[in-house]
C-alpha atoms as a PDB file:
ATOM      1  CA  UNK A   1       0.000   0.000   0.000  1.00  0.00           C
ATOM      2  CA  UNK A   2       1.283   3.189  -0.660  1.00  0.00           C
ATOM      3  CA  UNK A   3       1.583   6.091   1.698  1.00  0.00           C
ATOM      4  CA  UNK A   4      -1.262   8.126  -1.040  1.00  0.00           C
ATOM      5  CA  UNK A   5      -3.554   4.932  -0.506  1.00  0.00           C
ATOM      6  CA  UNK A   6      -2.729   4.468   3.100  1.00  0.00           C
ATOM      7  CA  UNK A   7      -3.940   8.118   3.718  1.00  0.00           C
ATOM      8  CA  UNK A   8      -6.905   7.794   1.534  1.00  0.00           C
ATOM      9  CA  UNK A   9      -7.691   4.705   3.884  1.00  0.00           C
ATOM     10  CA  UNK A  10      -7.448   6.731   7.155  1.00  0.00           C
ATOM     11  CA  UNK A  11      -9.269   9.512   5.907  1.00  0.00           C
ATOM     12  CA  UNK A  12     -12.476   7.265   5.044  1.00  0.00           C
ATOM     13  CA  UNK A  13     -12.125   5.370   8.148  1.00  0.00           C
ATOM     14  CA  UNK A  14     -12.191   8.755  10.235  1.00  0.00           C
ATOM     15  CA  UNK A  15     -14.975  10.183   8.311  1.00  0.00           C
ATOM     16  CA  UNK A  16     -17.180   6.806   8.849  1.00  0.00           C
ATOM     17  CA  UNK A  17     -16.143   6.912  12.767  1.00  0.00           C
ATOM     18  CA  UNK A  18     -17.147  10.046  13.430  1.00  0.00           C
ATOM     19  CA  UNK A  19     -20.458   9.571  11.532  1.00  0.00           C
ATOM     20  CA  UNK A  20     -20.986   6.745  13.700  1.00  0.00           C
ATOM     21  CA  UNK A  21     -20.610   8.607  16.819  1.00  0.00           C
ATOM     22  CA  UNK A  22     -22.723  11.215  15.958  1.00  0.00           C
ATOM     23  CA  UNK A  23     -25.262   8.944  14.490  1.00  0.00           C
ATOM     24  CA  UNK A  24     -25.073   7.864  18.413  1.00  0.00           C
ATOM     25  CA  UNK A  25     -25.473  11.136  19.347  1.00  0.00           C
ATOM     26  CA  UNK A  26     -22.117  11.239  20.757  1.00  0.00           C
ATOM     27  CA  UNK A  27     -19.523  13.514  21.132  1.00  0.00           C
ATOM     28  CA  UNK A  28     -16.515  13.270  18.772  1.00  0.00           C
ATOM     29  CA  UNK A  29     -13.490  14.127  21.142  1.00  0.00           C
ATOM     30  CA  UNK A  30      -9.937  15.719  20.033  1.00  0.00           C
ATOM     31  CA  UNK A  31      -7.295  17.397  21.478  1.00  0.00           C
ATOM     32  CA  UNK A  32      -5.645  20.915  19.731  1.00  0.00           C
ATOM     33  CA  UNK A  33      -3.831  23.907  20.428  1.00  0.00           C
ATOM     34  CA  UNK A  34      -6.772  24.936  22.538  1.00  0.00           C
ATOM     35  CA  UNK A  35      -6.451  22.657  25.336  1.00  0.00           C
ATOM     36  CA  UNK A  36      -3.917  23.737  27.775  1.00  0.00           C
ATOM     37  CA  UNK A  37      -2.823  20.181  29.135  1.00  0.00           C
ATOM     38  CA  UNK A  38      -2.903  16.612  28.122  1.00  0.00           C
ATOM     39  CA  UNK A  39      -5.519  15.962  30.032  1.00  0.00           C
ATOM     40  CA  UNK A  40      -8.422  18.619  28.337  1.00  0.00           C
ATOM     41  CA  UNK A  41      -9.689  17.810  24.894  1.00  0.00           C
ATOM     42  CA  UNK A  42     -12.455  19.003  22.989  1.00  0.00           C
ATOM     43  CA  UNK A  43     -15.735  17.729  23.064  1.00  0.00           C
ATOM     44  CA  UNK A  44     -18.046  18.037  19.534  1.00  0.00           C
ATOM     45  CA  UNK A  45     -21.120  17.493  18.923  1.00  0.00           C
ATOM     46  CA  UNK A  46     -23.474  16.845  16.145  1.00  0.00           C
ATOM     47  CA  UNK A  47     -24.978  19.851  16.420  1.00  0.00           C
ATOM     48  CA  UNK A  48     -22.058  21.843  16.465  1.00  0.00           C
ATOM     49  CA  UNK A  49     -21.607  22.583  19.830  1.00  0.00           C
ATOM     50  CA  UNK A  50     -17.756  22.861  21.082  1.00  0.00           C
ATOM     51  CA  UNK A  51     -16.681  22.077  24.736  1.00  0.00           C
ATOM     52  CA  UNK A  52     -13.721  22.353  26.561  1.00  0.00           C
ATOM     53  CA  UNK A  53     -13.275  19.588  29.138  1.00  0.00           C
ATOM     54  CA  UNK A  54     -10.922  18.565  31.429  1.00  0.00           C
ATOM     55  CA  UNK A  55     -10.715  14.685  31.727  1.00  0.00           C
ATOM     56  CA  UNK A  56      -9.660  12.753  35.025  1.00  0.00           C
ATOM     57  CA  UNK A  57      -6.428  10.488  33.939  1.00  0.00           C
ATOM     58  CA  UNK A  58      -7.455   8.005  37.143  1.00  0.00           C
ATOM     59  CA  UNK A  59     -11.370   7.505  36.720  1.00  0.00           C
ATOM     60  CA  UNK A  60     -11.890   9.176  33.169  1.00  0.00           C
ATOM     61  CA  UNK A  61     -14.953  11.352  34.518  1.00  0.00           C
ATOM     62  CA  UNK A  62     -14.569  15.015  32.232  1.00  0.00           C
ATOM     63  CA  UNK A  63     -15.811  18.146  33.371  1.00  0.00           C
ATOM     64  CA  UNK A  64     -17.148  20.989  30.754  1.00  0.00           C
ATOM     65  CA  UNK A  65     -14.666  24.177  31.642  1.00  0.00           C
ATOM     66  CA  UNK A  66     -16.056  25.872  29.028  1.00  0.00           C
ATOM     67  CA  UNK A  67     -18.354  26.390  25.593  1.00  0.00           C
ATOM     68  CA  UNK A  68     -16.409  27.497  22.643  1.00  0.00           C
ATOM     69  CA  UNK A  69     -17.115  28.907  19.434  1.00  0.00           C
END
């Protein structure tokens, strides 16, 4: 496989996760430049909506800090 294919492959697989989690009505989570430590990500939602949390690294419970835009 080459590395054009092998990204082609990724990039469907991605795409068909995240329609699956929001078919779920889950959020798709991610971490960026916005989150300040390891432990925040961003939270997504179908609908749009954009949340900072902050994610316990010893029981995984997250906590919303904040709604972006």
């Amino acid at each position: 496989m080459t590395q054009h294919e092998l990204d082609e492959h990724l990039l469907l697989t991605t795409k068909e996760a995240i329609a699956r989690r929001f078919a779920s009505n889950l959020p798709v989570s991610y971490h960026d430049e916005r989150c300040p430590t390891d432990s925040h990500f961003i939270y997504e939602y179908r609908d749009g909506r954009k949340f900072l949390v902050l994610q316990d690294e010893f029981t995984m419970n997250y906590k919303a800090i904040s709604q972006l835009e």
